[in-house]
Protein backbone atom coordinates (compact mmCIF):
# COMPACT_ATOMS: atom_id res chain seq x y z
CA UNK A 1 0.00 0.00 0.00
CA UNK A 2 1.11 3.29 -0.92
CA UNK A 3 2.09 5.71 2.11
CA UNK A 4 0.97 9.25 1.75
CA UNK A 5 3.04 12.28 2.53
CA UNK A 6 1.80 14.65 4.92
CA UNK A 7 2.19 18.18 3.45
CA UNK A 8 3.31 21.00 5.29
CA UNK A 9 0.35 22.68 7.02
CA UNK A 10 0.57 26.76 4.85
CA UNK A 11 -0.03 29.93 7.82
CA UNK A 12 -2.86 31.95 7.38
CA UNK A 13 -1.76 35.14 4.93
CA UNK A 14 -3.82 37.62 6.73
CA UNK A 15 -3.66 39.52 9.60
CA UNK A 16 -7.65 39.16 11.61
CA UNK A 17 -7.15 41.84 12.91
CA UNK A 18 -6.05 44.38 10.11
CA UNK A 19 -7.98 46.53 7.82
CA UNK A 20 -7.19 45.48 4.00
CA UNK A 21 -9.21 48.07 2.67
CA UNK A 22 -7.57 50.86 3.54
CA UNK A 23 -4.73 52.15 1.62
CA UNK A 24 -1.50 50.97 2.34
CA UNK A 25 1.82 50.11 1.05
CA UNK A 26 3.28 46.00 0.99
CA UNK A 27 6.16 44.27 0.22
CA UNK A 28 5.45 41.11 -1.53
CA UNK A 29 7.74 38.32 -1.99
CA UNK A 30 7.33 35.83 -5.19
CA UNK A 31 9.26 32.60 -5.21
CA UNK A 32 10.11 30.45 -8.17
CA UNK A 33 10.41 27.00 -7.55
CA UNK A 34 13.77 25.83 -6.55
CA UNK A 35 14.91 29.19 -6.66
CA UNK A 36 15.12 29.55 -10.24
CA UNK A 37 17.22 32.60 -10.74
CA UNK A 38 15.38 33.29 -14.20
CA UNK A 39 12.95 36.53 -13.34
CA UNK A 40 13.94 40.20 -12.50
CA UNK A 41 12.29 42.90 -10.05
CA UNK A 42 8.72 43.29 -11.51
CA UNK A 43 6.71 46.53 -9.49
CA UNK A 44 3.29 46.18 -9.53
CA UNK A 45 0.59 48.67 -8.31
CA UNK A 46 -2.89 47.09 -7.11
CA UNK A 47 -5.46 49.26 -6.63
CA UNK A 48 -7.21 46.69 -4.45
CA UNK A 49 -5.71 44.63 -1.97
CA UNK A 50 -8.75 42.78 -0.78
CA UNK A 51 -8.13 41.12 -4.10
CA UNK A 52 -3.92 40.63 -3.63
CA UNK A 53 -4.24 36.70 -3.70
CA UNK A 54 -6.28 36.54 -6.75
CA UNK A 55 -4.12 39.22 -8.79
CA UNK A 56 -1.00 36.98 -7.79
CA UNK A 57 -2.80 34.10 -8.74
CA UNK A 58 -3.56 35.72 -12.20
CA UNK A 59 0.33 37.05 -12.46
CA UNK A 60 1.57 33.43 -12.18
CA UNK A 61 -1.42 32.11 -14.47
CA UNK A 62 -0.24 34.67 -17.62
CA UNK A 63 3.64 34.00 -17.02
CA UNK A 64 3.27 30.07 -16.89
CA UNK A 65 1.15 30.92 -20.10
CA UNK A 66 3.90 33.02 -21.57
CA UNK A 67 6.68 30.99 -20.60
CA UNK A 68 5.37 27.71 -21.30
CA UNK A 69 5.36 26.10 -17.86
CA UNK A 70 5.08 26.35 -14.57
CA UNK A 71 7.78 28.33 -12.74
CA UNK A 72 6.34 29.46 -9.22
CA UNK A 73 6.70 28.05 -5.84
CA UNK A 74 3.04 28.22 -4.16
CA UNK A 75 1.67 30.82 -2.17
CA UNK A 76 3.59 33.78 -1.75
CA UNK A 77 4.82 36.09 0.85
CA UNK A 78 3.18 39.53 2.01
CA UNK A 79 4.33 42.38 4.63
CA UNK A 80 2.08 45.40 5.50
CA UNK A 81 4.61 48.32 5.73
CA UNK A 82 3.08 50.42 8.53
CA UNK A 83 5.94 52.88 9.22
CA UNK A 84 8.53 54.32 8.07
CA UNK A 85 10.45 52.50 9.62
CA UNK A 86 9.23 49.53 8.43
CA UNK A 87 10.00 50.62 4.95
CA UNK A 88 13.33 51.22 5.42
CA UNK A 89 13.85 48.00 6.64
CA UNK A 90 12.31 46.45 3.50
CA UNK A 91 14.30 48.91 1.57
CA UNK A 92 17.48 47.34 3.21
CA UNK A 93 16.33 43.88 2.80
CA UNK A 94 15.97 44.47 -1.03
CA UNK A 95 19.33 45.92 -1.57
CA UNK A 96 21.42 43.43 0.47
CA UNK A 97 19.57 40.72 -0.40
CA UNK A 98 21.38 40.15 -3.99
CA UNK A 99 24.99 40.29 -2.48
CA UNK A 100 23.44 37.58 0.26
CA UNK A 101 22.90 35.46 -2.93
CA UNK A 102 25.88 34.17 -3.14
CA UNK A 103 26.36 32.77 0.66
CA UNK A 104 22.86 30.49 0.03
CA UNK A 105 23.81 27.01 -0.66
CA UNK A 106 21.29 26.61 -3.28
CA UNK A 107 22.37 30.18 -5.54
CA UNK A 108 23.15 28.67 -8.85
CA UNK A 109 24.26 31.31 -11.13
């Protein structure tokens, strides 16, 4: 008899107790699967968050279409930037994070 794997139980992507309808600013992290290094920094404005999982949805959708196949880990990551701080931190994140690259055992260039 065949065993089944368990899969990984995926955390909730929301906050309960924030507000997604007001207007706001978040980072959003997109991950190919096994780290494909084969996409560049795309910015995206969304007029309506309420709606952010099905516009990523539809992202991946049209470039699995365009590219042929699928590309994209599941799910994706999200951060509500609620200060300035906060920002900066993302901003920090972003620019380090190529030159970290290189130190992850899996960066295949």
């Amino acid at each position: 008899m065949k065993q089944i794997e368990k899969q990984p139980v995926r955390k909730h992507t929301r906050l309960s107790s924030y507000d997604y309808s007001e207007n706001g600013a978040y980072f959003v992290t997109i991950c190919t699967k096994n780290r494909e290094n084969i996409l560049a920094t795309i910015d995206i404005e969304i007029a309506d968050v309420t709606n952010l999982s099905n516009d990523i949805r539809s992202f991946k959708i049209m470039v699995t279409k365009e590219i042929g196949r699928p590309i994209f880990q599941t799910s994706f990551y999200d951060h509500i930037i609620r200060t300035e701080e906060d920002y900066l931190a993302i901003w920090q994140y972003i620019d380090d994070n190529p030159i970290k690259w290189t130190l992850d055992e899996y960066f295949r260039w």
